[in-house]
PDB file of N, CA and C in Angstrom:
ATOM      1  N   UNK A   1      45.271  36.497  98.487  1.00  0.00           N
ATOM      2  CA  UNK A   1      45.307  35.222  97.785  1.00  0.00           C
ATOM      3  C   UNK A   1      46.010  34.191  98.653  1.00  0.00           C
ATOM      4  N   UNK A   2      45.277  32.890  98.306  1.00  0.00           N
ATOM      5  CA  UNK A   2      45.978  31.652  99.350  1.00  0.00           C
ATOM      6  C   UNK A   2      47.296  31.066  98.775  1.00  0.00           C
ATOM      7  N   UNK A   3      47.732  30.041  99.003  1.00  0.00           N
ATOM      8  CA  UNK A   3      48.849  29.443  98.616  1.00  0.00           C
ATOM      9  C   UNK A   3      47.583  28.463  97.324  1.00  0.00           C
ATOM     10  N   UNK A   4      48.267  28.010  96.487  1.00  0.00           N
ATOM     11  CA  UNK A   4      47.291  26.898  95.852  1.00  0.00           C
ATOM     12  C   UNK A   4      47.547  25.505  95.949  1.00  0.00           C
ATOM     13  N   UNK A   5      46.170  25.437  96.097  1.00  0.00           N
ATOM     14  CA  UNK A   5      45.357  23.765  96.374  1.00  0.00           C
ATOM     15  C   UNK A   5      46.109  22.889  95.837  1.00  0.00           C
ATOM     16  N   UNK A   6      45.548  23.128  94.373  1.00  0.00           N
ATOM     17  CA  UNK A   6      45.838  22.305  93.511  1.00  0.00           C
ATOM     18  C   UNK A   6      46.460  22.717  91.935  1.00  0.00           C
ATOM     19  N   UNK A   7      46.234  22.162  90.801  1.00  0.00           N
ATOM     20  CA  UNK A   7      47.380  22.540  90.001  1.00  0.00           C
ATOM     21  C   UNK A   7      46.465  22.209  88.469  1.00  0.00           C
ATOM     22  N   UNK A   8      46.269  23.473  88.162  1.00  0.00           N
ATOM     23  CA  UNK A   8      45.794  23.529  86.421  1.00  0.00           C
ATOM     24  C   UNK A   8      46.382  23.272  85.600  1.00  0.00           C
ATOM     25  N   UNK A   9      46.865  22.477  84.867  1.00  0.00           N
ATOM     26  CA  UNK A   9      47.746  22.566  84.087  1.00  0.00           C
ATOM     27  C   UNK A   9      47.330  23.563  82.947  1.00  0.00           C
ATOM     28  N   UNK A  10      48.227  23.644  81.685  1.00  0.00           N
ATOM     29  CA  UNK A  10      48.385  24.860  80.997  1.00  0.00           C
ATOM     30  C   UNK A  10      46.814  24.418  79.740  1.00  0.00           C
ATOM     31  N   UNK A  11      47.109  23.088  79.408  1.00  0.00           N
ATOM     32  CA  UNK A  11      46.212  22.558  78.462  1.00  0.00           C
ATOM     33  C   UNK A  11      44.749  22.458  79.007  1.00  0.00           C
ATOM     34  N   UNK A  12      44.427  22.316  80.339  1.00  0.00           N
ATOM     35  CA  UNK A  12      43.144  22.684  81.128  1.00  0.00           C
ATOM     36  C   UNK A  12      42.711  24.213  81.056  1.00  0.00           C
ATOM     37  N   UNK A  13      43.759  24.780  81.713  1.00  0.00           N
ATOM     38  CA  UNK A  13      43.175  26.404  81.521  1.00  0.00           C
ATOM     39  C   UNK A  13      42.880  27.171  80.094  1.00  0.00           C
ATOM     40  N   UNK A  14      43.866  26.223  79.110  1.00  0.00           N
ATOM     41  CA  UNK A  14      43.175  27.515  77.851  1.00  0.00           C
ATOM     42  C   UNK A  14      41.833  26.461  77.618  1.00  0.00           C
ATOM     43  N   UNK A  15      41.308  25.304  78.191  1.00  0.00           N
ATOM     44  CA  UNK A  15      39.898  25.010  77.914  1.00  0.00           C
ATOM     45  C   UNK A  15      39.207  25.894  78.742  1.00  0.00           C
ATOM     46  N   UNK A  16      39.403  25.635  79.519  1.00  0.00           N
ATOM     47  CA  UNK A  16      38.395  26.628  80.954  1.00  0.00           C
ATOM     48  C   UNK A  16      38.357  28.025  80.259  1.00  0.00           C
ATOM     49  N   UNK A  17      39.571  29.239  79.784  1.00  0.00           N
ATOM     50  CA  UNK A  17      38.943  30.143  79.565  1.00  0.00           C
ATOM     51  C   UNK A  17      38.211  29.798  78.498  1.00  0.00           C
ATOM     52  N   UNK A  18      38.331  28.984  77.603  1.00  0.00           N
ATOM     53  CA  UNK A  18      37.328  28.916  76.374  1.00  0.00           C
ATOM     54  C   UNK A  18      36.238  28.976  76.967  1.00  0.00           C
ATOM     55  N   UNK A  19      35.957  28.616  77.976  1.00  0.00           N
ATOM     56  CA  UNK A  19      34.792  27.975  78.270  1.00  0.00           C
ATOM     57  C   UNK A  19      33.971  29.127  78.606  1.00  0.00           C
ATOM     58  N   UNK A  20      34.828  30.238  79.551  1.00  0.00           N
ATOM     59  CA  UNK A  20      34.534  31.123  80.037  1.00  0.00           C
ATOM     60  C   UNK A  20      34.015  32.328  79.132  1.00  0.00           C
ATOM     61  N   UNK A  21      34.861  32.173  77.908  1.00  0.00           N
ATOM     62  CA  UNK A  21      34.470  33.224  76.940  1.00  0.00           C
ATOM     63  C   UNK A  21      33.258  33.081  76.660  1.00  0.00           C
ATOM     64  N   UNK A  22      33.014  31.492  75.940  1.00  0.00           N
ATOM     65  CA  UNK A  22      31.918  30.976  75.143  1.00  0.00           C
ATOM     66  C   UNK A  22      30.686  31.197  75.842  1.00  0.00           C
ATOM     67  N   UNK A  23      30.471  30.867  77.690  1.00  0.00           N
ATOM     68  CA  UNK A  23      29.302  31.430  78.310  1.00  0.00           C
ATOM     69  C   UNK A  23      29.492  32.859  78.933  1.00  0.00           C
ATOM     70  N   UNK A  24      30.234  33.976  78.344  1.00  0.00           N
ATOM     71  CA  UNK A  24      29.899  35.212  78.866  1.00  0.00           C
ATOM     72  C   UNK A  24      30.360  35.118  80.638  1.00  0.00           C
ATOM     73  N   UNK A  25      31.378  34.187  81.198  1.00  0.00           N
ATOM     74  CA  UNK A  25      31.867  34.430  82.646  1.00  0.00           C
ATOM     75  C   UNK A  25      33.554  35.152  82.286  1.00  0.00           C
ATOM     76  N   UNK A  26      33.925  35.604  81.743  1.00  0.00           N
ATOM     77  CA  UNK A  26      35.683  36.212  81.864  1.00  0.00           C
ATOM     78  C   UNK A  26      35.642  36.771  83.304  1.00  0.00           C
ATOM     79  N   UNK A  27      34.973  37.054  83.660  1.00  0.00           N
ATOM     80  CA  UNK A  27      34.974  37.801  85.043  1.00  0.00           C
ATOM     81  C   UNK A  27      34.925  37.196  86.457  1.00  0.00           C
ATOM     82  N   UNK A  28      34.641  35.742  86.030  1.00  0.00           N
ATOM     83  CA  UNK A  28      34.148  34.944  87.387  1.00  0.00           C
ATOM     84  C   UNK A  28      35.332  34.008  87.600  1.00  0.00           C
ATOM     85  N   UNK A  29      35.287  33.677  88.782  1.00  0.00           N
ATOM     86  CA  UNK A  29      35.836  32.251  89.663  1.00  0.00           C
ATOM     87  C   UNK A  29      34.970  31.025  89.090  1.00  0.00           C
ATOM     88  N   UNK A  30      36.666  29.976  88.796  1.00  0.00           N
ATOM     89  CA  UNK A  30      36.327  29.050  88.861  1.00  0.00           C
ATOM     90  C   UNK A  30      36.267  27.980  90.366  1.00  0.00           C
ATOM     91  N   UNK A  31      35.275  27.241  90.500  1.00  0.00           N
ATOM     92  CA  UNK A  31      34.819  27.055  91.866  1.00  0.00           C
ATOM     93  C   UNK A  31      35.432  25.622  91.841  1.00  0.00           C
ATOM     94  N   UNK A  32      35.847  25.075  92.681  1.00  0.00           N
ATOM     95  CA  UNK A  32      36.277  23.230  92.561  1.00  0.00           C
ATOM     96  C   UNK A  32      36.197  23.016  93.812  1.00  0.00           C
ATOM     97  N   UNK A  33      35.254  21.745  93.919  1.00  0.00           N
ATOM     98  CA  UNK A  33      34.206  21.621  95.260  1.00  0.00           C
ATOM     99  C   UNK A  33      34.418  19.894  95.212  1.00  0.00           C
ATOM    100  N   UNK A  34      34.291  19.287  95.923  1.00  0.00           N
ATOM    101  CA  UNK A  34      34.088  17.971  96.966  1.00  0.00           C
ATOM    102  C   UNK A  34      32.276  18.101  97.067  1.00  0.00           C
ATOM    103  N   UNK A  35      31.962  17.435  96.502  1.00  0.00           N
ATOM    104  CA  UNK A  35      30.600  16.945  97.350  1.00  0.00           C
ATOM    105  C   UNK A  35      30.265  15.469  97.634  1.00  0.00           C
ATOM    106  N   UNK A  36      29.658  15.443  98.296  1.00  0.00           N
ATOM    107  CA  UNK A  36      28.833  13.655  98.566  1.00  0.00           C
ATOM    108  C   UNK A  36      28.116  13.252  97.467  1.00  0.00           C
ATOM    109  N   UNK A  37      28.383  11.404  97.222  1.00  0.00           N
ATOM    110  CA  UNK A  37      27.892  11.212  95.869  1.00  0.00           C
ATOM    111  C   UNK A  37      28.438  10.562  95.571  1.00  0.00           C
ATOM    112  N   UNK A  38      28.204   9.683  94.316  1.00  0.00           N
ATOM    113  CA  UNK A  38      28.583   8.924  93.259  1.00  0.00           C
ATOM    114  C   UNK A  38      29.054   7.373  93.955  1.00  0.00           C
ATOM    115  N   UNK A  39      29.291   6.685  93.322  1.00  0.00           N
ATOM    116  CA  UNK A  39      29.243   5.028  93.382  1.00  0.00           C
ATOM    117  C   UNK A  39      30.543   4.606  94.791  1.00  0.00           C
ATOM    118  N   UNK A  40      31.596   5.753  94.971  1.00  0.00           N
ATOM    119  CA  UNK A  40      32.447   5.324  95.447  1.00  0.00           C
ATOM    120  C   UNK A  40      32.429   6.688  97.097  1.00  0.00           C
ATOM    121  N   UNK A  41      31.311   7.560  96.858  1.00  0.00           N
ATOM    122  CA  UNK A  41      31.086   8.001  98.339  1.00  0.00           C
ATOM    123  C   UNK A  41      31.364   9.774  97.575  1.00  0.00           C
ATOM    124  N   UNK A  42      32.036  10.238  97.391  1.00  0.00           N
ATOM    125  CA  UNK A  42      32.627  11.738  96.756  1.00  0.00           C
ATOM    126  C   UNK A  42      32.936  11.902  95.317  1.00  0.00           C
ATOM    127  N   UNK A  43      32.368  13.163  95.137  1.00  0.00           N
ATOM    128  CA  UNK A  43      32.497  13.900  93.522  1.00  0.00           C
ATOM    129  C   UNK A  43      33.108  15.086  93.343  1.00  0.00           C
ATOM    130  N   UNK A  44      34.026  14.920  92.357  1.00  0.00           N
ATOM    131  CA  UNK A  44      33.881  16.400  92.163  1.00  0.00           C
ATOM    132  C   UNK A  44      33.206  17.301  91.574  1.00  0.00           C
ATOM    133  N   UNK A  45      33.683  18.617  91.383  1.00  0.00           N
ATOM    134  CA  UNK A  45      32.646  19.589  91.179  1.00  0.00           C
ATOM    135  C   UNK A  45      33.494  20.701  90.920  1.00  0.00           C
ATOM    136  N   UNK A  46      32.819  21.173  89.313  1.00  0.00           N
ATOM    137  CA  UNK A  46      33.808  22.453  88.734  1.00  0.00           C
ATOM    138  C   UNK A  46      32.814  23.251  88.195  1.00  0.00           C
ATOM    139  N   UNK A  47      32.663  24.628  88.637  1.00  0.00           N
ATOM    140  CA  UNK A  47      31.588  25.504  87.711  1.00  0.00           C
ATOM    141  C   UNK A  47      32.273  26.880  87.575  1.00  0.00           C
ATOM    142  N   UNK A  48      31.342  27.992  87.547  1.00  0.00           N
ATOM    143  CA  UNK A  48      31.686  29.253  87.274  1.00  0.00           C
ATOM    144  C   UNK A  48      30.931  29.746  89.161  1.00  0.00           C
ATOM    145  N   UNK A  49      31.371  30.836  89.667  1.00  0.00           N
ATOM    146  CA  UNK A  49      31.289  31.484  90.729  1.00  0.00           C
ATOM    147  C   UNK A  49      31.055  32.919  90.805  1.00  0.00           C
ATOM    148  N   UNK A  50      30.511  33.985  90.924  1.00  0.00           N
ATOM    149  CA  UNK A  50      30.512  35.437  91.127  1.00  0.00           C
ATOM    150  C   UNK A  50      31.028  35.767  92.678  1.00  0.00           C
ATOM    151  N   UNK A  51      30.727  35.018  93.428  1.00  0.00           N
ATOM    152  CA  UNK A  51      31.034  35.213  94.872  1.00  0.00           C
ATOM    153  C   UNK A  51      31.927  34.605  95.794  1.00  0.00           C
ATOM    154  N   UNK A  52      32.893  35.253  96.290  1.00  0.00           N
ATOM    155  CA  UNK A  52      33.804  34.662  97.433  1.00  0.00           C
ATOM    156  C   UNK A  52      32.971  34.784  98.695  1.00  0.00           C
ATOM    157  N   UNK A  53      32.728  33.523  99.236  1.00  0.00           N
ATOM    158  CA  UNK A  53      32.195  33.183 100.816  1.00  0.00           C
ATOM    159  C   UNK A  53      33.184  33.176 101.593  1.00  0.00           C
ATOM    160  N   UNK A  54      32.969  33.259 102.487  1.00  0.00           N
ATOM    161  CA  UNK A  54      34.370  33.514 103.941  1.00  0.00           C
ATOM    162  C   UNK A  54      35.185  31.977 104.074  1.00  0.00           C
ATOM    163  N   UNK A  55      34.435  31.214 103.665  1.00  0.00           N
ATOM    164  CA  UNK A  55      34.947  29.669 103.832  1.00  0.00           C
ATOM    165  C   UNK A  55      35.853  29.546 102.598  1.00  0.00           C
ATOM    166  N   UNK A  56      36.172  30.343 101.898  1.00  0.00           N
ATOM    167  CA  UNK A  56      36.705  30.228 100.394  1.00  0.00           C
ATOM    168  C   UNK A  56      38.480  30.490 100.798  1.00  0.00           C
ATOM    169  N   UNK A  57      39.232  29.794 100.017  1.00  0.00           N
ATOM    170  CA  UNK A  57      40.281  30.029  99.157  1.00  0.00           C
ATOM    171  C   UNK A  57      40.335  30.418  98.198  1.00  0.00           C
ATOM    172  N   UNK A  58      41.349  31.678  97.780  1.00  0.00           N
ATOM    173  CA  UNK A  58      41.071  31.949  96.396  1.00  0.00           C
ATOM    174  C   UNK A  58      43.246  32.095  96.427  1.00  0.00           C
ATOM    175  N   UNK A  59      43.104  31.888  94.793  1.00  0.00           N
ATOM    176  CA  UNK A  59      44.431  31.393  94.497  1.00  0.00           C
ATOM    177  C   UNK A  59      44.197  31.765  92.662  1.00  0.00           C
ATOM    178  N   UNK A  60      45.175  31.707  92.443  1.00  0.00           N
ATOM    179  CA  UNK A  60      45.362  31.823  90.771  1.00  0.00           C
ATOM    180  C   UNK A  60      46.017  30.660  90.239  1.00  0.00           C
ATOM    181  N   UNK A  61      45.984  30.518  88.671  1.00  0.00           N
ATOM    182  CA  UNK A  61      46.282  29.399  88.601  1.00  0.00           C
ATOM    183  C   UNK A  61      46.126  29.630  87.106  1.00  0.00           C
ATOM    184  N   UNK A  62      47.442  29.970  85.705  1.00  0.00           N
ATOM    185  CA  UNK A  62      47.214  30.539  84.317  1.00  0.00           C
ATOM    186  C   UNK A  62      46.580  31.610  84.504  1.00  0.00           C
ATOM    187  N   UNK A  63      46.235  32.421  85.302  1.00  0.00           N
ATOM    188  CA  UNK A  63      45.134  33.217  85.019  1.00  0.00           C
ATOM    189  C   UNK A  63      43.755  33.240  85.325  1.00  0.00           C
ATOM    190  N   UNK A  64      43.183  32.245  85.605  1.00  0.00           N
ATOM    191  CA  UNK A  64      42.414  31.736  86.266  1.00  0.00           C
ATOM    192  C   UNK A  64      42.071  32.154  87.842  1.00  0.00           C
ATOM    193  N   UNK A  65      41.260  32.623  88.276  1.00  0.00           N
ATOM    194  CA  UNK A  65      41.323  32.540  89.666  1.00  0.00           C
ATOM    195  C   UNK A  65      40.033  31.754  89.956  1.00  0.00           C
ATOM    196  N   UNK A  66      40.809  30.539  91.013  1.00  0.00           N
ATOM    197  CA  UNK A  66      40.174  29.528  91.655  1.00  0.00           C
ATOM    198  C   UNK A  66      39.797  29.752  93.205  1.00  0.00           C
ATOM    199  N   UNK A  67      38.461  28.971  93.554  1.00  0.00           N
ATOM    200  CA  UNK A  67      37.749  28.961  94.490  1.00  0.00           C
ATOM    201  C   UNK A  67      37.748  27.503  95.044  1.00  0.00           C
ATOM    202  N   UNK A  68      38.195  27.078  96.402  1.00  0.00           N
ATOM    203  CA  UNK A  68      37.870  26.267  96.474  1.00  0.00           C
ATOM    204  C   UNK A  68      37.593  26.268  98.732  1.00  0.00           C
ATOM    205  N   UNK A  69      36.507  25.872  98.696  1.00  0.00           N
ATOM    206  CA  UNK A  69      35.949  25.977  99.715  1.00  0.00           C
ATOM    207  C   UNK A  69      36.759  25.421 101.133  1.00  0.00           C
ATOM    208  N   UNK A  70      37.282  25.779 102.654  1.00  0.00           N
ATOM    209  CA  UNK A  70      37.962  24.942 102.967  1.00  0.00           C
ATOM    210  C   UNK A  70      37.617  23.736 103.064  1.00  0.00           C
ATOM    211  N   UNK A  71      36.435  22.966 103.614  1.00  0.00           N
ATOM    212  CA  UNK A  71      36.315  21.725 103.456  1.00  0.00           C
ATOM    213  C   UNK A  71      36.218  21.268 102.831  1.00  0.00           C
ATOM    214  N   UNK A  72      36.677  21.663 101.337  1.00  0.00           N
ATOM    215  CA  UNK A  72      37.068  20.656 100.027  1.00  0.00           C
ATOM    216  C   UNK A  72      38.567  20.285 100.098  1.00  0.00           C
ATOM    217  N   UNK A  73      39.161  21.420 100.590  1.00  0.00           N
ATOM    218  CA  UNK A  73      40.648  21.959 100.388  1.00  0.00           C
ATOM    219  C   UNK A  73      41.667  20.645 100.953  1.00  0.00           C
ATOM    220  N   UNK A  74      41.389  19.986 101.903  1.00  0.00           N
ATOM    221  CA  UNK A  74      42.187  18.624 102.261  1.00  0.00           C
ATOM    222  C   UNK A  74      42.140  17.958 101.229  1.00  0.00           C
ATOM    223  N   UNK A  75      40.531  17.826 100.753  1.00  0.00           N
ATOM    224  CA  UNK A  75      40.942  16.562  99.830  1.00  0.00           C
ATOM    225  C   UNK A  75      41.306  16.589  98.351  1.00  0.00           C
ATOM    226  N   UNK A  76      41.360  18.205  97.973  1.00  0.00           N
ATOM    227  CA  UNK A  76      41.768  18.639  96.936  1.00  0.00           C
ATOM    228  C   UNK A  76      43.543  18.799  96.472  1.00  0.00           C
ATOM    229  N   UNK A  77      43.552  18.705  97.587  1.00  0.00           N
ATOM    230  CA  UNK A  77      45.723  18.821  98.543  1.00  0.00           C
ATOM    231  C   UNK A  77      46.204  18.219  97.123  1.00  0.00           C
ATOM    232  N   UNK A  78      47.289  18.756  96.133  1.00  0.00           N
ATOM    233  CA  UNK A  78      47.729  18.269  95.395  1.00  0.00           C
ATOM    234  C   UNK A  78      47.472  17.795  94.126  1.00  0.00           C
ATOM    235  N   UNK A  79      45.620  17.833  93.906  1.00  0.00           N
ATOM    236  CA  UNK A  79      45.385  17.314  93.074  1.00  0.00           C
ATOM    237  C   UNK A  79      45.596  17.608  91.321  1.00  0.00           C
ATOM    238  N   UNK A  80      45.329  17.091  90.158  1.00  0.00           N
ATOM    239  CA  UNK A  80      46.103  17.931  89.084  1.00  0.00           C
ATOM    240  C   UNK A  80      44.734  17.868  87.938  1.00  0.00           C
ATOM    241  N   UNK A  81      44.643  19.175  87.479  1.00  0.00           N
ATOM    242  CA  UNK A  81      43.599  18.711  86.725  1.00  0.00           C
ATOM    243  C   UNK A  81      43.945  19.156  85.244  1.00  0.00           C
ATOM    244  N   UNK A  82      43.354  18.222  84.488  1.00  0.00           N
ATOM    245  CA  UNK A  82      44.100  18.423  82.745  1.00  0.00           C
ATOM    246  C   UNK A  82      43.838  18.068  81.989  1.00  0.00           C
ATOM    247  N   UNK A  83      43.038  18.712  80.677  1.00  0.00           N
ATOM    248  CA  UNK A  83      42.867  18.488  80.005  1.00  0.00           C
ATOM    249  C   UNK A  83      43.267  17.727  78.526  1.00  0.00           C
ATOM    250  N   UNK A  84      42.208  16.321  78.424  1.00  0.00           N
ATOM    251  CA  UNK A  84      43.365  15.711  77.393  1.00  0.00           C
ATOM    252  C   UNK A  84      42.157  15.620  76.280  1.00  0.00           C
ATOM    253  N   UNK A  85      42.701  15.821  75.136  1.00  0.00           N
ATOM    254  CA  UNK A  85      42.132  15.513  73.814  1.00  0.00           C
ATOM    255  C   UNK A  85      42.518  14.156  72.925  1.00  0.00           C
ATOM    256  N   UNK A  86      41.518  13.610  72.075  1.00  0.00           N
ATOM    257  CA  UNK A  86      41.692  12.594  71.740  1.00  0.00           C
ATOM    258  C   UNK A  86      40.586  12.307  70.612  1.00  0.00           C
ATOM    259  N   UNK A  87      40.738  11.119  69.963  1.00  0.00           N
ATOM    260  CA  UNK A  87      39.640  11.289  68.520  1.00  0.00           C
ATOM    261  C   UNK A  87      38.620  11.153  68.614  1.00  0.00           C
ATOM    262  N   UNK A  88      38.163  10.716  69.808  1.00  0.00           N
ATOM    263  CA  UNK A  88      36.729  10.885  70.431  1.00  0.00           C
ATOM    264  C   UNK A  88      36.231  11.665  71.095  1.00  0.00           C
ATOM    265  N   UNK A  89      37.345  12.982  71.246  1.00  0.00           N
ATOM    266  CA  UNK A  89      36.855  14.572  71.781  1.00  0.00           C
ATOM    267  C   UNK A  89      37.780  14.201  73.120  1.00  0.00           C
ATOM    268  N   UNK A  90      37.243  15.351  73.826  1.00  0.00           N
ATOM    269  CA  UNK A  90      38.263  15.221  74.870  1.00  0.00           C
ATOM    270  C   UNK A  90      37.287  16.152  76.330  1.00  0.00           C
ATOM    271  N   UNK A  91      37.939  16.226  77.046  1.00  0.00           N
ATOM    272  CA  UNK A  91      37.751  15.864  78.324  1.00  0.00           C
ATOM    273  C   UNK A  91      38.418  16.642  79.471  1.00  0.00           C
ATOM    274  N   UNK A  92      38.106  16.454  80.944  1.00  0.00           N
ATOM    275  CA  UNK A  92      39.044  17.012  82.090  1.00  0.00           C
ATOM    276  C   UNK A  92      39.281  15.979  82.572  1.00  0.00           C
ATOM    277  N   UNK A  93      40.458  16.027  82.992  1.00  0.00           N
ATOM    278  CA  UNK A  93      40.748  14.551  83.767  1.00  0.00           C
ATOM    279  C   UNK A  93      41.420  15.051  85.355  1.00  0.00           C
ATOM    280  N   UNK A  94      41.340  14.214  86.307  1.00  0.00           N
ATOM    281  CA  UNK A  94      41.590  14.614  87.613  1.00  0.00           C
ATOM    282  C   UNK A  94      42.539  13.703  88.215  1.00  0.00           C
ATOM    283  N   UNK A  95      43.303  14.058  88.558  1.00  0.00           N
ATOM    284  CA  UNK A  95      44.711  13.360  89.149  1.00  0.00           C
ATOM    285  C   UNK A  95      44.815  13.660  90.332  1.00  0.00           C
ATOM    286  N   UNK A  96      44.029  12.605  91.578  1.00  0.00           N
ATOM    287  CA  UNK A  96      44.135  12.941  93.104  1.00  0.00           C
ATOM    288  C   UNK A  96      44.877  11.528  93.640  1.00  0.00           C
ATOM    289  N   UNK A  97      46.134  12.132  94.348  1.00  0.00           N
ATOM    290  CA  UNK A  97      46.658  11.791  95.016  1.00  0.00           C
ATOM    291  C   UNK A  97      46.318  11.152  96.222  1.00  0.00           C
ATOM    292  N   UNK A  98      45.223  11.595  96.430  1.00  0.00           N
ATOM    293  CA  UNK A  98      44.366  11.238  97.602  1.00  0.00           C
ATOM    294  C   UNK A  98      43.808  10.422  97.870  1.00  0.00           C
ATOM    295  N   UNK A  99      43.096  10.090  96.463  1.00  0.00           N
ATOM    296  CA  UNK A  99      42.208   8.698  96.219  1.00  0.00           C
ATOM    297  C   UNK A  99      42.323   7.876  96.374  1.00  0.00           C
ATOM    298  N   UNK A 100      42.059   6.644  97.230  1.00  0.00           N
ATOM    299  CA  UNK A 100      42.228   5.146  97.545  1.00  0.00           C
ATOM    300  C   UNK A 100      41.885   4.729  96.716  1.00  0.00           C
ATOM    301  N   UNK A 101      40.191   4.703  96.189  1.00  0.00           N
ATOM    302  CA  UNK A 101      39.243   3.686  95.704  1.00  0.00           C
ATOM    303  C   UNK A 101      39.080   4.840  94.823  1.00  0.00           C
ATOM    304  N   UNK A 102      38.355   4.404  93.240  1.00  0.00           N
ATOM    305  CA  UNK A 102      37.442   4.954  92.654  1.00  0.00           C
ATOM    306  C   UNK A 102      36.805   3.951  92.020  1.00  0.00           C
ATOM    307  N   UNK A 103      35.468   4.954  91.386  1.00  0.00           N
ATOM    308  CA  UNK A 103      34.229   3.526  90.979  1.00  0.00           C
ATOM    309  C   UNK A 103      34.511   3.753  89.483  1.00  0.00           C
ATOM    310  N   UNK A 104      33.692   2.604  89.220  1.00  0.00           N
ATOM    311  CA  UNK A 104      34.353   1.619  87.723  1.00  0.00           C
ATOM    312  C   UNK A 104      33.609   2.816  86.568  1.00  0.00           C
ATOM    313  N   UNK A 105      32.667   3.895  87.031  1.00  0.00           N
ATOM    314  CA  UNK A 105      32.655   4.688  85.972  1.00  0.00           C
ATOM    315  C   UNK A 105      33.551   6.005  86.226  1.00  0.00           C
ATOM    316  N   UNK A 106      34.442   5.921  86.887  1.00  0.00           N
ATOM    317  CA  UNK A 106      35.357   7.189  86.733  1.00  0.00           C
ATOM    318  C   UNK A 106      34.734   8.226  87.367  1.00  0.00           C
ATOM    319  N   UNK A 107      33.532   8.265  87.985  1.00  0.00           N
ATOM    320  CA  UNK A 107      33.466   9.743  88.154  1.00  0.00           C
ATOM    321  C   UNK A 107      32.974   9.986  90.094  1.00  0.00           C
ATOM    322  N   UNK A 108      33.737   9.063  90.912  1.00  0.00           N
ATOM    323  CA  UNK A 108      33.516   9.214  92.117  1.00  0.00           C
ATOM    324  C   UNK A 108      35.020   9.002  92.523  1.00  0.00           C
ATOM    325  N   UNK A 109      35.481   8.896  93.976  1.00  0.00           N
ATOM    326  CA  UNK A 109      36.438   8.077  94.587  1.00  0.00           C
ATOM    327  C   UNK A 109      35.991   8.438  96.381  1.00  0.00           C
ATOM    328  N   UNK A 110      36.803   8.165  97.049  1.00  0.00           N
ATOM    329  CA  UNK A 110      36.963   8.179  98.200  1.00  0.00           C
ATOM    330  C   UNK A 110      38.436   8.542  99.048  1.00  0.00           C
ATOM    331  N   UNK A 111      38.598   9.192  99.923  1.00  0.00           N
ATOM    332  CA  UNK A 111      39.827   8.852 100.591  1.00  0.00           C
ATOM    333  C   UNK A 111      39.846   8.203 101.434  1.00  0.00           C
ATOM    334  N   UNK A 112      41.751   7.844 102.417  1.00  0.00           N
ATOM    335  CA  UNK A 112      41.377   7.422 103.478  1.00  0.00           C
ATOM    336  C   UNK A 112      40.738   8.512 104.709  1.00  0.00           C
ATOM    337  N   UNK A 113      40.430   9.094 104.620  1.00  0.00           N
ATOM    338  CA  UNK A 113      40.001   9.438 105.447  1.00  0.00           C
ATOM    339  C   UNK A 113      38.233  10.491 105.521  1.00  0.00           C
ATOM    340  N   UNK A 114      37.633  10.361 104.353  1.00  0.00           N
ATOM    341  CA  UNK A 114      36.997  10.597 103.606  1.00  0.00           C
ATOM    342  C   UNK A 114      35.872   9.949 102.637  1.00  0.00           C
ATOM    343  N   UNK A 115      35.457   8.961 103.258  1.00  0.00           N
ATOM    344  CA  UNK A 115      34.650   7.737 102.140  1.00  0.00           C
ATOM    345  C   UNK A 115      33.434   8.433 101.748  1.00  0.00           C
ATOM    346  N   UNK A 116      32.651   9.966 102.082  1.00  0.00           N
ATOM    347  CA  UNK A 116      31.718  10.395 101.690  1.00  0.00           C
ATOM    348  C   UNK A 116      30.412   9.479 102.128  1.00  0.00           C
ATOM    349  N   UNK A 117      29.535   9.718 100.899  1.00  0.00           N
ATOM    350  CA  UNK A 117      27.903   8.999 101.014  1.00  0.00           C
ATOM    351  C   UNK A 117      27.971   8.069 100.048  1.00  0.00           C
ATOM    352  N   UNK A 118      28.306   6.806  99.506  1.00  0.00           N
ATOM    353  CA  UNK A 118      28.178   6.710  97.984  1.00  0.00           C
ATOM    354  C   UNK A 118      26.764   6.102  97.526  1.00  0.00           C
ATOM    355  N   UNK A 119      26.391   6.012  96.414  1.00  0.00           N
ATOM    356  CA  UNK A 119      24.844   6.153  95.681  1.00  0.00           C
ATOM    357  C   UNK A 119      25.499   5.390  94.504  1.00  0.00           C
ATOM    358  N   UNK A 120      24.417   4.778  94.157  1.00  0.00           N
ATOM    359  CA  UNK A 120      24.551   3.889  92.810  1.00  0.00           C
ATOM    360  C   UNK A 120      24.891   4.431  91.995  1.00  0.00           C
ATOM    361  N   UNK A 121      25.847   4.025  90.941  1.00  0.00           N
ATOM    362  CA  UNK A 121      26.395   4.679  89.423  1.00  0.00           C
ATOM    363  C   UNK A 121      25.049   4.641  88.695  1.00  0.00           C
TER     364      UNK A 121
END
């Protein structure tokens, strides 16, 4: 196991295992990925995983064991992810330290050193 990336909080992970129960993964990695995209150049990216690739970090986190690829892993450095509820349902929210810019619908950003591809919202 690596040192960890980044940081689940407690109210994120009992969503995630919900999540995990509800589609039949208790057994899998959660994956948190960087890709190219969205209005401001980079997206993130959270799913379920069966497989560790050689490029992988793996780390724990509540219980959870996380995947996160190295060339996500810079720009993931610190980041916090957490779930907040509210009367209109609720949500994951992402807290990167990293981020210079993000676009006006919330779901891209950029770093400095990192501006990605960006594509219309």
């Amino acid at each position: 196991m690596s040192e960890a990336i980044l940081t689940i909080t407690e109210a994120a992970s009992f969503q995630i295992k919900d999540m995990m129960k509800e589609h039949g993964e208790e057994n899998a990695y959660l994956r948190v990925t960087i890709k190219g995209g969205g209005c401001s150049g980079l997206s993130y990216g959270m799913g379920f995983d069966h497989e560790v690739q050689d490029e992988d970090m793996l780390f724990e986190q509540h219980g959870i064991n996380v995947l996160v690829d190295k060339e996500s892993a810079p720009i993931l450095r610190d980041v916090k992810i957490d779930y907040k509820q509210s009367m209109l349902g609720g949500g994951f929210t992402i807290d990167n330290p990293n981020a210079i810019a993000n676009c006006g619908c919330g779901s891209s950003f950029r770093t400095a050193t990192n501006a990605g591809k960006p594509e219309e919202c």
